[in-house]
ModelCIF file with pLDDT and N, C-alpha, C, O atoms, coordinates in Angstrom:
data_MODEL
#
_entry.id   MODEL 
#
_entity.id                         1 
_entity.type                       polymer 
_entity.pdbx_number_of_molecules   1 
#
_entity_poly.entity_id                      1 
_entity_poly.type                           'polypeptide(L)' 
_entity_poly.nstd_linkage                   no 
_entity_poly.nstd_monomer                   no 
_entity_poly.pdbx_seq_one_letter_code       
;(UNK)(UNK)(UNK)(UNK)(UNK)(UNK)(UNK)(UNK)(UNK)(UNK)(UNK)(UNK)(UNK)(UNK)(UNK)(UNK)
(UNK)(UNK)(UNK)(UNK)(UNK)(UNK)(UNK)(UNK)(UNK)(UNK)(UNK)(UNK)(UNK)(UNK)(UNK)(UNK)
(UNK)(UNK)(UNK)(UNK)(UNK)(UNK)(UNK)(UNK)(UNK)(UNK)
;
_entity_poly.pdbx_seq_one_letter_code_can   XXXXXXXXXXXXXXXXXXXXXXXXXXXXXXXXXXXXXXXXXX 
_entity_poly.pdbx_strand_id                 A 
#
loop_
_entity_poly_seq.entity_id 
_entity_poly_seq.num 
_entity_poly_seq.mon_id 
_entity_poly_seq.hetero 
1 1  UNK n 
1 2  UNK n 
1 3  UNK n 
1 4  UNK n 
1 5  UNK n 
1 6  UNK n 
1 7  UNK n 
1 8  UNK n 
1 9  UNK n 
1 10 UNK n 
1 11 UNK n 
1 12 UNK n 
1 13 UNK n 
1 14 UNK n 
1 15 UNK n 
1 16 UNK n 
1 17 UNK n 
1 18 UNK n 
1 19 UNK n 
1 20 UNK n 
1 21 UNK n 
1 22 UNK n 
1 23 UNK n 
1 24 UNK n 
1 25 UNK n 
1 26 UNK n 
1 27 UNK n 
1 28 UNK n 
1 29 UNK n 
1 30 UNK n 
1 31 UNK n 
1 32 UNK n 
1 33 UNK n 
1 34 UNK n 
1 35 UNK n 
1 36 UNK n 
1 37 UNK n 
1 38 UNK n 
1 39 UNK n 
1 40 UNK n 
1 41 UNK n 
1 42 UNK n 
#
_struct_asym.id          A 
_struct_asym.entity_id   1 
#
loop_
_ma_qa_metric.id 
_ma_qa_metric.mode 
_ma_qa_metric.name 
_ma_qa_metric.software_group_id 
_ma_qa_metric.type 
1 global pLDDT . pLDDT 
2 local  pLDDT . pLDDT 
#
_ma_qa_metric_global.metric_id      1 
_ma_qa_metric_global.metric_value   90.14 
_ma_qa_metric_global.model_id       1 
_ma_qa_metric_global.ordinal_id     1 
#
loop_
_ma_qa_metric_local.label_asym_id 
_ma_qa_metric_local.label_comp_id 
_ma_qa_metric_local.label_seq_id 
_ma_qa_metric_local.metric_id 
_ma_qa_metric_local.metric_value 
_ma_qa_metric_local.model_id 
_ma_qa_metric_local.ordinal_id 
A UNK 1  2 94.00 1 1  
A UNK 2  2 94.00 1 2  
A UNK 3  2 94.00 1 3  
A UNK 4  2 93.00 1 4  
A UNK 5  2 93.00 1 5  
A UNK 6  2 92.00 1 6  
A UNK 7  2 92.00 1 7  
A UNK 8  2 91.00 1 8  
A UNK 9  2 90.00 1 9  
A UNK 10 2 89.00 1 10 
A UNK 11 2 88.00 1 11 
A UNK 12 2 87.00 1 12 
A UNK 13 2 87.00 1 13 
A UNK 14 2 86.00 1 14 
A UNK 15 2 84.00 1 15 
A UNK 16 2 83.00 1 16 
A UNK 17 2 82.00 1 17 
A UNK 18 2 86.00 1 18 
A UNK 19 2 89.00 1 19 
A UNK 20 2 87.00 1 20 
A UNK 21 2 89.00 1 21 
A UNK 22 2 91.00 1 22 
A UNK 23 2 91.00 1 23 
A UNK 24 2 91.00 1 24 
A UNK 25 2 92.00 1 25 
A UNK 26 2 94.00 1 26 
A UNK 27 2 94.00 1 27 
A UNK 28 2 94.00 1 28 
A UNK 29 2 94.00 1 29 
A UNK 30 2 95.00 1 30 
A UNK 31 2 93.00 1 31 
A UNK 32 2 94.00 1 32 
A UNK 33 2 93.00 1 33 
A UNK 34 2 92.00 1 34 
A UNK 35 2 91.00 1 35 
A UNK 36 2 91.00 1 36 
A UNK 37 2 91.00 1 37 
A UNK 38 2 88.00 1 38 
A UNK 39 2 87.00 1 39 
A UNK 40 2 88.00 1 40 
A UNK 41 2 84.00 1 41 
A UNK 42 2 88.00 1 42 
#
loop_
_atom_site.group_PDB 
_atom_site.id 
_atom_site.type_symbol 
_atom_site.label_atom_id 
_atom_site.label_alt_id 
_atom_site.label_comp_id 
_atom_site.label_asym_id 
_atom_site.label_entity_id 
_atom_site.label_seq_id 
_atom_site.pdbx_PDB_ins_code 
_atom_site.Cartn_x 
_atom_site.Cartn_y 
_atom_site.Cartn_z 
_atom_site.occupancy 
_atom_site.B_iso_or_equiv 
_atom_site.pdbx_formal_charge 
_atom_site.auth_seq_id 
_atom_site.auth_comp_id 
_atom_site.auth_asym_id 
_atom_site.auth_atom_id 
_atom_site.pdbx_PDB_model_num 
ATOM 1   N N  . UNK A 1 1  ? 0.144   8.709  -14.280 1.00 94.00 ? 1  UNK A N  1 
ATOM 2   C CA . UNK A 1 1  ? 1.603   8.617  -14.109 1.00 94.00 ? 1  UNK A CA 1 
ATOM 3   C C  . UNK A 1 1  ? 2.116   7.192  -13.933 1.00 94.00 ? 1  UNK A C  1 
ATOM 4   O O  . UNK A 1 1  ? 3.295   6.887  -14.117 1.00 94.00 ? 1  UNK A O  1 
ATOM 5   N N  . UNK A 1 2  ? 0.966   6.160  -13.489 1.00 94.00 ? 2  UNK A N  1 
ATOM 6   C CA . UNK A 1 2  ? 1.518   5.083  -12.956 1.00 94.00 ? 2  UNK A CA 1 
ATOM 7   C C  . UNK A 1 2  ? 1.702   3.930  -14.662 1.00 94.00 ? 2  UNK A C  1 
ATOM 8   O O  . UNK A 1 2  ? 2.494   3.053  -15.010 1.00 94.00 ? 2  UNK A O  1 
ATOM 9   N N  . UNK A 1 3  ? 0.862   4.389  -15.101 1.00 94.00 ? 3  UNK A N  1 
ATOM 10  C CA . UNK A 1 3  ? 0.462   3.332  -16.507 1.00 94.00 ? 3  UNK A CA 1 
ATOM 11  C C  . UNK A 1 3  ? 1.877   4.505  -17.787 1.00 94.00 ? 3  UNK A C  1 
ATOM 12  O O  . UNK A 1 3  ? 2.361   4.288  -18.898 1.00 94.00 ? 3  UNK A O  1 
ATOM 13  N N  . UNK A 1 4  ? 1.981   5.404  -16.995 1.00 93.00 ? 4  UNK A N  1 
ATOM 14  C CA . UNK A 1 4  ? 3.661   6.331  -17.785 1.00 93.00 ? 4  UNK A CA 1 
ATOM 15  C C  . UNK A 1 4  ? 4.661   4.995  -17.584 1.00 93.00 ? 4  UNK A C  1 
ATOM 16  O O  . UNK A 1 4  ? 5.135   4.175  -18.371 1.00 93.00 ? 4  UNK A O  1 
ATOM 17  N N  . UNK A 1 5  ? 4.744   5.199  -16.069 1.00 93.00 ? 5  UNK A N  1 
ATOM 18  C CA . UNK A 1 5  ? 6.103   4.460  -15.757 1.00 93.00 ? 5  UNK A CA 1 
ATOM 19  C C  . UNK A 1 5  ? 5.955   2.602  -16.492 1.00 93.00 ? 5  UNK A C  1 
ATOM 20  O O  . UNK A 1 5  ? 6.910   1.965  -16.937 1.00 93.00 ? 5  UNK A O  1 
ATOM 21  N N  . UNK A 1 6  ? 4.685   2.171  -16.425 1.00 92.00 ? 6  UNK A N  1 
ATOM 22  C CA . UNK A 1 6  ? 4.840   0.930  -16.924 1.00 92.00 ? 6  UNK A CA 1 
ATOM 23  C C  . UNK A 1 6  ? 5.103   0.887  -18.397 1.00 92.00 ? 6  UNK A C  1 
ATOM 24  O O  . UNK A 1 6  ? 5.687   -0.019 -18.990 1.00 92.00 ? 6  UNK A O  1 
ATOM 25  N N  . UNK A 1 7  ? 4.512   2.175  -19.005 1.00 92.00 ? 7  UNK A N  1 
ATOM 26  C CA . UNK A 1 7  ? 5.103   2.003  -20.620 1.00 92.00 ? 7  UNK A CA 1 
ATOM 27  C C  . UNK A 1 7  ? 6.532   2.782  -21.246 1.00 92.00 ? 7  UNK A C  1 
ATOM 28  O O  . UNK A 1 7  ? 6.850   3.260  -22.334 1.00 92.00 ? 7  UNK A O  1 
ATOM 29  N N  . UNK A 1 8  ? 7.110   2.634  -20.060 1.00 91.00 ? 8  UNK A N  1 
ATOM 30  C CA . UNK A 1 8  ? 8.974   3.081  -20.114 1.00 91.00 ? 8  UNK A CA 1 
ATOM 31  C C  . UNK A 1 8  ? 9.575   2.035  -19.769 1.00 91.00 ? 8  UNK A C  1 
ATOM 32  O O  . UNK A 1 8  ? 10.780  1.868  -19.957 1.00 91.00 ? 8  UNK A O  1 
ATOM 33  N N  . UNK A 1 9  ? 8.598   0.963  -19.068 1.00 90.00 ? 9  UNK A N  1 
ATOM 34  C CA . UNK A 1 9  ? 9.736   -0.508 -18.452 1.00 90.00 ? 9  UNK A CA 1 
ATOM 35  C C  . UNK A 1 9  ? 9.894   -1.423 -19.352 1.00 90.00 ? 9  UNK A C  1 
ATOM 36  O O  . UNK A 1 9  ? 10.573  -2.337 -18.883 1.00 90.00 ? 9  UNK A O  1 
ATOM 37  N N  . UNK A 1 10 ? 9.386   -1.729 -21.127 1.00 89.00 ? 10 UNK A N  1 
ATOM 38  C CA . UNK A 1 10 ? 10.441  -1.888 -21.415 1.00 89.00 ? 10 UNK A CA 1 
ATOM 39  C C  . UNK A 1 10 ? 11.043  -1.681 -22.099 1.00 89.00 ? 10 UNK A C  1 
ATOM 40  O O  . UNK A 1 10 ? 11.576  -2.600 -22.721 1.00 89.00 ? 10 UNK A O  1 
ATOM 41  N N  . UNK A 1 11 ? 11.343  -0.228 -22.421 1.00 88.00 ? 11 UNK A N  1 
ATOM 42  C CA . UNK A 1 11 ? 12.462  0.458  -22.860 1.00 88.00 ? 11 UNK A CA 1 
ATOM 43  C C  . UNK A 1 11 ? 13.503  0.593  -21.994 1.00 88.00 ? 11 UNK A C  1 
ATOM 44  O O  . UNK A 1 11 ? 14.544  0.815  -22.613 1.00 88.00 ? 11 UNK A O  1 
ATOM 45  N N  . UNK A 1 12 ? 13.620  0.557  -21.040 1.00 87.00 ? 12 UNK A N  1 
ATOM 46  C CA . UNK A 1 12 ? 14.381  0.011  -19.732 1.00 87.00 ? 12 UNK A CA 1 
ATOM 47  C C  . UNK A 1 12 ? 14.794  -1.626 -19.537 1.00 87.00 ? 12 UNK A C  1 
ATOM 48  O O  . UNK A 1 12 ? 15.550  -2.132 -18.707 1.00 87.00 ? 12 UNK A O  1 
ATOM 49  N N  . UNK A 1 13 ? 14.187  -2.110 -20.374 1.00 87.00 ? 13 UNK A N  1 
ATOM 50  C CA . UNK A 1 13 ? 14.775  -3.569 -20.553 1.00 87.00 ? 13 UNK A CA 1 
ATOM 51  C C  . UNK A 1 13 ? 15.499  -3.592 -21.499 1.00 87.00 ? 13 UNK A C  1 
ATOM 52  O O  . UNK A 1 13 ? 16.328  -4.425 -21.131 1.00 87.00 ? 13 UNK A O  1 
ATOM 53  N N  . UNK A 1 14 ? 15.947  -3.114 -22.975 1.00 86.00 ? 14 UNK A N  1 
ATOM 54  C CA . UNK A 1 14 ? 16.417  -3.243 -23.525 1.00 86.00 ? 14 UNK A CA 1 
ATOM 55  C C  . UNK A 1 14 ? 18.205  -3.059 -22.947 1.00 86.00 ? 14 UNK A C  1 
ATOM 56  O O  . UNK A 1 14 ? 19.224  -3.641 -23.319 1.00 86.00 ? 14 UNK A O  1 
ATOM 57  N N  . UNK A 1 15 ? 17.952  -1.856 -21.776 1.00 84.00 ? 15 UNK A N  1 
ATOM 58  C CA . UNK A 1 15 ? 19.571  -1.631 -21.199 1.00 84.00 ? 15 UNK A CA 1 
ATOM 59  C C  . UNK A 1 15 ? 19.856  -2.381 -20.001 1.00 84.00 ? 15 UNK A C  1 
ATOM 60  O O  . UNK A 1 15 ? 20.508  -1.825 -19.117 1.00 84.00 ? 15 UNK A O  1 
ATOM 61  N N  . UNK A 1 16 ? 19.207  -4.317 -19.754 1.00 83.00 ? 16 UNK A N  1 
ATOM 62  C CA . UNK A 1 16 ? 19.337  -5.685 -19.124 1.00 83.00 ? 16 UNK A CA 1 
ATOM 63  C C  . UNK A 1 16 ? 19.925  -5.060 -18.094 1.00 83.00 ? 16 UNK A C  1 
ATOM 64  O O  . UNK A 1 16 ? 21.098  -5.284 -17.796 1.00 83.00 ? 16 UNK A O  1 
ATOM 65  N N  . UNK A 1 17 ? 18.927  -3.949 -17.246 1.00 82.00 ? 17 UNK A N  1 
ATOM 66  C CA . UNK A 1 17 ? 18.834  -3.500 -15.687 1.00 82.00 ? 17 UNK A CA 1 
ATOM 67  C C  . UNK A 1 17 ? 18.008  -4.377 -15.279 1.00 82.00 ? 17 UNK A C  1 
ATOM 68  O O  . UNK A 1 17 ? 16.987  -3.720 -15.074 1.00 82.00 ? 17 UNK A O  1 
ATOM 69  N N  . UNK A 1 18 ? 17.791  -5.451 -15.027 1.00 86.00 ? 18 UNK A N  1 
ATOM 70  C CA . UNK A 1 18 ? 16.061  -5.953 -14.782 1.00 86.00 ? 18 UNK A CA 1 
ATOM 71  C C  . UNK A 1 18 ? 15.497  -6.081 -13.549 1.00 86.00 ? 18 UNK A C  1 
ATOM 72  O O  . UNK A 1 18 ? 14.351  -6.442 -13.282 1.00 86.00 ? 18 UNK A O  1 
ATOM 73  N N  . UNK A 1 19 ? 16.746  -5.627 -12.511 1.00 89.00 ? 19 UNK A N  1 
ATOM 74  C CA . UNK A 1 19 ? 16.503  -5.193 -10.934 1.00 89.00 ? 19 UNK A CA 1 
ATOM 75  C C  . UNK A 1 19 ? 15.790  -4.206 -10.782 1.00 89.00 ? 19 UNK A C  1 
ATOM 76  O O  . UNK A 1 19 ? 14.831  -4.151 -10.012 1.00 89.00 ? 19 UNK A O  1 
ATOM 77  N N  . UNK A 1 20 ? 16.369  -2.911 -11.838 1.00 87.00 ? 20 UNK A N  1 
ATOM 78  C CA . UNK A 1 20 ? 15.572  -1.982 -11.684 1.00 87.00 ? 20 UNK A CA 1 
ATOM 79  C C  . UNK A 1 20 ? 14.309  -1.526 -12.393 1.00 87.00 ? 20 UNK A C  1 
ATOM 80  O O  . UNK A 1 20 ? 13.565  -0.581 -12.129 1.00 87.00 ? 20 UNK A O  1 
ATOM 81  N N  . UNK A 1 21 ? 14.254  -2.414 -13.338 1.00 89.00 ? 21 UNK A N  1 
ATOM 82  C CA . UNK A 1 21 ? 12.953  -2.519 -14.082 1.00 89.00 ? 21 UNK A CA 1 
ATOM 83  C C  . UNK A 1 21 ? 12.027  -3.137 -13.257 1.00 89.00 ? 21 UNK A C  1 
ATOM 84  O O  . UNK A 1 21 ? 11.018  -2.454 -13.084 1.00 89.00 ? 21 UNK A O  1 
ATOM 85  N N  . UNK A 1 22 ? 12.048  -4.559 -12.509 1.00 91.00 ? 22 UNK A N  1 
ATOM 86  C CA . UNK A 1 22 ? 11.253  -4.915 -11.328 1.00 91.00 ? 22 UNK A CA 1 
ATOM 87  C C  . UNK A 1 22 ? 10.653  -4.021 -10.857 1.00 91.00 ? 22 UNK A C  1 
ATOM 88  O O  . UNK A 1 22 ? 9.481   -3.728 -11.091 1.00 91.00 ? 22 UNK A O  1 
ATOM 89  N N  . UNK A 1 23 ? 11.716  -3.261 -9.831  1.00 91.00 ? 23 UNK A N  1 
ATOM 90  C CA . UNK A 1 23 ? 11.394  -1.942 -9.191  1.00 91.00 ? 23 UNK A CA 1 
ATOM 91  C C  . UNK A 1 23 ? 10.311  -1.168 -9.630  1.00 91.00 ? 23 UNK A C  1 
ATOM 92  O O  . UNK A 1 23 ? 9.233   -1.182 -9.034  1.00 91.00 ? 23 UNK A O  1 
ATOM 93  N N  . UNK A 1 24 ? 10.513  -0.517 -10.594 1.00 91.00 ? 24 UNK A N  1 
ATOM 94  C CA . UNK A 1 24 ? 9.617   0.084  -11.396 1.00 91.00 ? 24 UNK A CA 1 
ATOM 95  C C  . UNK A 1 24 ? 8.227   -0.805 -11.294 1.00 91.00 ? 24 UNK A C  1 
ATOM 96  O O  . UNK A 1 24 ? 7.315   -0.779 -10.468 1.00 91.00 ? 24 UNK A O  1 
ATOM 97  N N  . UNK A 1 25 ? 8.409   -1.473 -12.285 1.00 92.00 ? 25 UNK A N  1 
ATOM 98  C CA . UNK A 1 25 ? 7.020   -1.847 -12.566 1.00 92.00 ? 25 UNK A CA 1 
ATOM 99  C C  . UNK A 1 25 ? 6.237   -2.467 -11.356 1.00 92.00 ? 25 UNK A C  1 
ATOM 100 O O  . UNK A 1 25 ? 5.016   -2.441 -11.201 1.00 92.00 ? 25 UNK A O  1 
ATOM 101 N N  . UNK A 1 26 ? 7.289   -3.099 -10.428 1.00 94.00 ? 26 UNK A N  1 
ATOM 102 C CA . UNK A 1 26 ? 5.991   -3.590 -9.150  1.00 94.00 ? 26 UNK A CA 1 
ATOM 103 C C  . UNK A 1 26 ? 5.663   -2.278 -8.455  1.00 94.00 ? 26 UNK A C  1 
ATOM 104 O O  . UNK A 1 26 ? 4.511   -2.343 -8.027  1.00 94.00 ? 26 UNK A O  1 
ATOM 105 N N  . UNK A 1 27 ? 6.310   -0.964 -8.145  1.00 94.00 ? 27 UNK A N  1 
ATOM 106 C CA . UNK A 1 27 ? 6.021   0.386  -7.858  1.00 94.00 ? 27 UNK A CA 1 
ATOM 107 C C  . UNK A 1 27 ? 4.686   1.182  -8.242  1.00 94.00 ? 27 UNK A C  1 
ATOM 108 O O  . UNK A 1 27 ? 3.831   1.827  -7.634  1.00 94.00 ? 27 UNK A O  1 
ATOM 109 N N  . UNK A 1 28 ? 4.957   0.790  -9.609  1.00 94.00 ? 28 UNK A N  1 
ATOM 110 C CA . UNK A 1 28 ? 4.380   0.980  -10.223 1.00 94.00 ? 28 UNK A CA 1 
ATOM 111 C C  . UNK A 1 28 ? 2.887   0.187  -10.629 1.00 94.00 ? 28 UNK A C  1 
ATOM 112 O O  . UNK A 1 28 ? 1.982   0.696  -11.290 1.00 94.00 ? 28 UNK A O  1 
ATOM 113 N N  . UNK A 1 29 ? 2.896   -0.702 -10.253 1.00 94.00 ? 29 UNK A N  1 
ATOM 114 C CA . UNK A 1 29 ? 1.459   -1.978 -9.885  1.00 94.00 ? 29 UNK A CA 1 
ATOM 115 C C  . UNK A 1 29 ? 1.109   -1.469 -8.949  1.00 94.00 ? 29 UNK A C  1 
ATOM 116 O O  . UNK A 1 29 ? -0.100  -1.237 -8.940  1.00 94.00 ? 29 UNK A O  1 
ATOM 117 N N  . UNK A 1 30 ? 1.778   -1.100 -7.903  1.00 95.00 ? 30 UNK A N  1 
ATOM 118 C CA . UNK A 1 30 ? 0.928   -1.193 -6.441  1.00 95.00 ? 30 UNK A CA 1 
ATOM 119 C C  . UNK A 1 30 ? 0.797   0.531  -6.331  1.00 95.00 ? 30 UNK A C  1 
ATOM 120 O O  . UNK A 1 30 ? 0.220   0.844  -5.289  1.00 95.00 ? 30 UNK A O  1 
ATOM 121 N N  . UNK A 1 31 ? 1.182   1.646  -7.127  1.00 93.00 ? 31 UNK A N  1 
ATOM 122 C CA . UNK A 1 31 ? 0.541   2.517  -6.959  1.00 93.00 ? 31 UNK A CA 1 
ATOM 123 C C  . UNK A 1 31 ? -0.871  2.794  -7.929  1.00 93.00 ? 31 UNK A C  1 
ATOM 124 O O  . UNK A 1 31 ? -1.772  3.595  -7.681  1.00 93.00 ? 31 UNK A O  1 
ATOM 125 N N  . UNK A 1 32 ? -0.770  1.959  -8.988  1.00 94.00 ? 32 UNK A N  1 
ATOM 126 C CA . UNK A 1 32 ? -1.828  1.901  -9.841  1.00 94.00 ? 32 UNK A CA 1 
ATOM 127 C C  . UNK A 1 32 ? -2.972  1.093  -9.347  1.00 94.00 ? 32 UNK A C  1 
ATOM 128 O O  . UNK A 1 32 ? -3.994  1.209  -10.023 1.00 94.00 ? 32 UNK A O  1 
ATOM 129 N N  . UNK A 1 33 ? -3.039  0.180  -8.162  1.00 93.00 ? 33 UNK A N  1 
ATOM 130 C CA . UNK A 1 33 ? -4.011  -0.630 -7.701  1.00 93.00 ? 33 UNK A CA 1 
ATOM 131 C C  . UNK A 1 33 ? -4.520  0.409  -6.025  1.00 93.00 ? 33 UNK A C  1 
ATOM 132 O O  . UNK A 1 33 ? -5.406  0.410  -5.170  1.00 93.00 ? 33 UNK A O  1 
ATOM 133 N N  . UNK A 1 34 ? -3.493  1.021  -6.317  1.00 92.00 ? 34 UNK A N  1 
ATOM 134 C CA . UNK A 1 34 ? -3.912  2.093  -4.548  1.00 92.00 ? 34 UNK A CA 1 
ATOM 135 C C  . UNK A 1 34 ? -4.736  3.201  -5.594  1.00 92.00 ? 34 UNK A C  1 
ATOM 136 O O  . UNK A 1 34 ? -5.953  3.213  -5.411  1.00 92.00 ? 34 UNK A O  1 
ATOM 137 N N  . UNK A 1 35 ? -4.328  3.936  -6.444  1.00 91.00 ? 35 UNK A N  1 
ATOM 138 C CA . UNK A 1 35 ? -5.238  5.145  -7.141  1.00 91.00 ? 35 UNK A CA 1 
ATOM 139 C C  . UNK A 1 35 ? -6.664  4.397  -7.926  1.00 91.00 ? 35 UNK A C  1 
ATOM 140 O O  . UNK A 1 35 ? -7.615  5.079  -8.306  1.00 91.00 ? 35 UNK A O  1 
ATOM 141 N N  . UNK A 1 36 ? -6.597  2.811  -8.085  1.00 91.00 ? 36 UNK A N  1 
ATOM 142 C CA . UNK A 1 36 ? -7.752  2.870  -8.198  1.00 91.00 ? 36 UNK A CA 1 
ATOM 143 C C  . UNK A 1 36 ? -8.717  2.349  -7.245  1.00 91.00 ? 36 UNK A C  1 
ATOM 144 O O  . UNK A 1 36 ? -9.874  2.215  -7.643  1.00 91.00 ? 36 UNK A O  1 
ATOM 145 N N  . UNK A 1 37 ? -8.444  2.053  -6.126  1.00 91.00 ? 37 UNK A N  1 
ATOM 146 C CA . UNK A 1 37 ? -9.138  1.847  -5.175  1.00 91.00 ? 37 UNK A CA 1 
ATOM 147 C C  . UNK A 1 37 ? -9.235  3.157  -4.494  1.00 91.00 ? 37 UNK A C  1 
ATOM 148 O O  . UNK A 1 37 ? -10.238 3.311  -3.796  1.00 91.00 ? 37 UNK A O  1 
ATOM 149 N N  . UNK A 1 38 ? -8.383  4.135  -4.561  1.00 88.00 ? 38 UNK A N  1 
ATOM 150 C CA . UNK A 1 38 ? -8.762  5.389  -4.126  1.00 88.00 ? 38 UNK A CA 1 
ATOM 151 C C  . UNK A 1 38 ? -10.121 6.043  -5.058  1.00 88.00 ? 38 UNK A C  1 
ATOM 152 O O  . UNK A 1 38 ? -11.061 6.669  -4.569  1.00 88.00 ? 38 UNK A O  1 
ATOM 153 N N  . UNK A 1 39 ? -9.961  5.760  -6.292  1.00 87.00 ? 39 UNK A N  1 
ATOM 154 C CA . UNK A 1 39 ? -10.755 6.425  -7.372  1.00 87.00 ? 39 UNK A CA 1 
ATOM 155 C C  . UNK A 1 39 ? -11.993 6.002  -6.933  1.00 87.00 ? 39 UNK A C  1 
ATOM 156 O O  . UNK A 1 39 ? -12.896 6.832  -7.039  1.00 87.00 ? 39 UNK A O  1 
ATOM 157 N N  . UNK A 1 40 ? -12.377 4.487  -6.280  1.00 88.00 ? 40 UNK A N  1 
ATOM 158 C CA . UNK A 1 40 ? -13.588 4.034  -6.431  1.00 88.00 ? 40 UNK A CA 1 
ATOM 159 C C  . UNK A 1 40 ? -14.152 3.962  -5.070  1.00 88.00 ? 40 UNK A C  1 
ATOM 160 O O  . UNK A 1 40 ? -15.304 3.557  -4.910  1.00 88.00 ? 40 UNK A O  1 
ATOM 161 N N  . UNK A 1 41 ? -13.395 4.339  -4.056  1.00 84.00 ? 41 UNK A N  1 
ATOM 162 C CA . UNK A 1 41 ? -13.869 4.976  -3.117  1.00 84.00 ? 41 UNK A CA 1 
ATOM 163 C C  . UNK A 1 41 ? -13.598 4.032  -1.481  1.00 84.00 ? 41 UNK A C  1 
ATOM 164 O O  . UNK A 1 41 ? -14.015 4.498  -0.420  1.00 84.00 ? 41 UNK A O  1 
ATOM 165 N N  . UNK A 1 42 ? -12.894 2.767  -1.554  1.00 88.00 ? 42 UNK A N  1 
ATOM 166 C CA . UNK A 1 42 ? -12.345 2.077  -1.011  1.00 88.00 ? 42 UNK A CA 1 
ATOM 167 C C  . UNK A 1 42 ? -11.528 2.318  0.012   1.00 88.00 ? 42 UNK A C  1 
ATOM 168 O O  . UNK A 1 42 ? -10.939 1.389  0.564   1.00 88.00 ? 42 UNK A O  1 
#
């Protein structure tokens, strides 16, 4: 879900939100770096 939301941010740039594209994608970094440190047992 997390590597979803990063390949919608920037189709979300094209409509020059880029506050909420931030949002997204750093959300979206730091839940993708928590599921894989969850995955690997951390």
């Amino acid at each position: 879900p997390f590597v979803i939301a990063l390949l919608i941010a920037p189709i979300l740039m094209k409509y020059g939100h880029k506050r909420w594209v931030t949002v997204i994608v750093l959300t979206a970094m730091v839940g993708l770096a928590v599921a894989i440190l969850q995955i690997e047992g951390v």
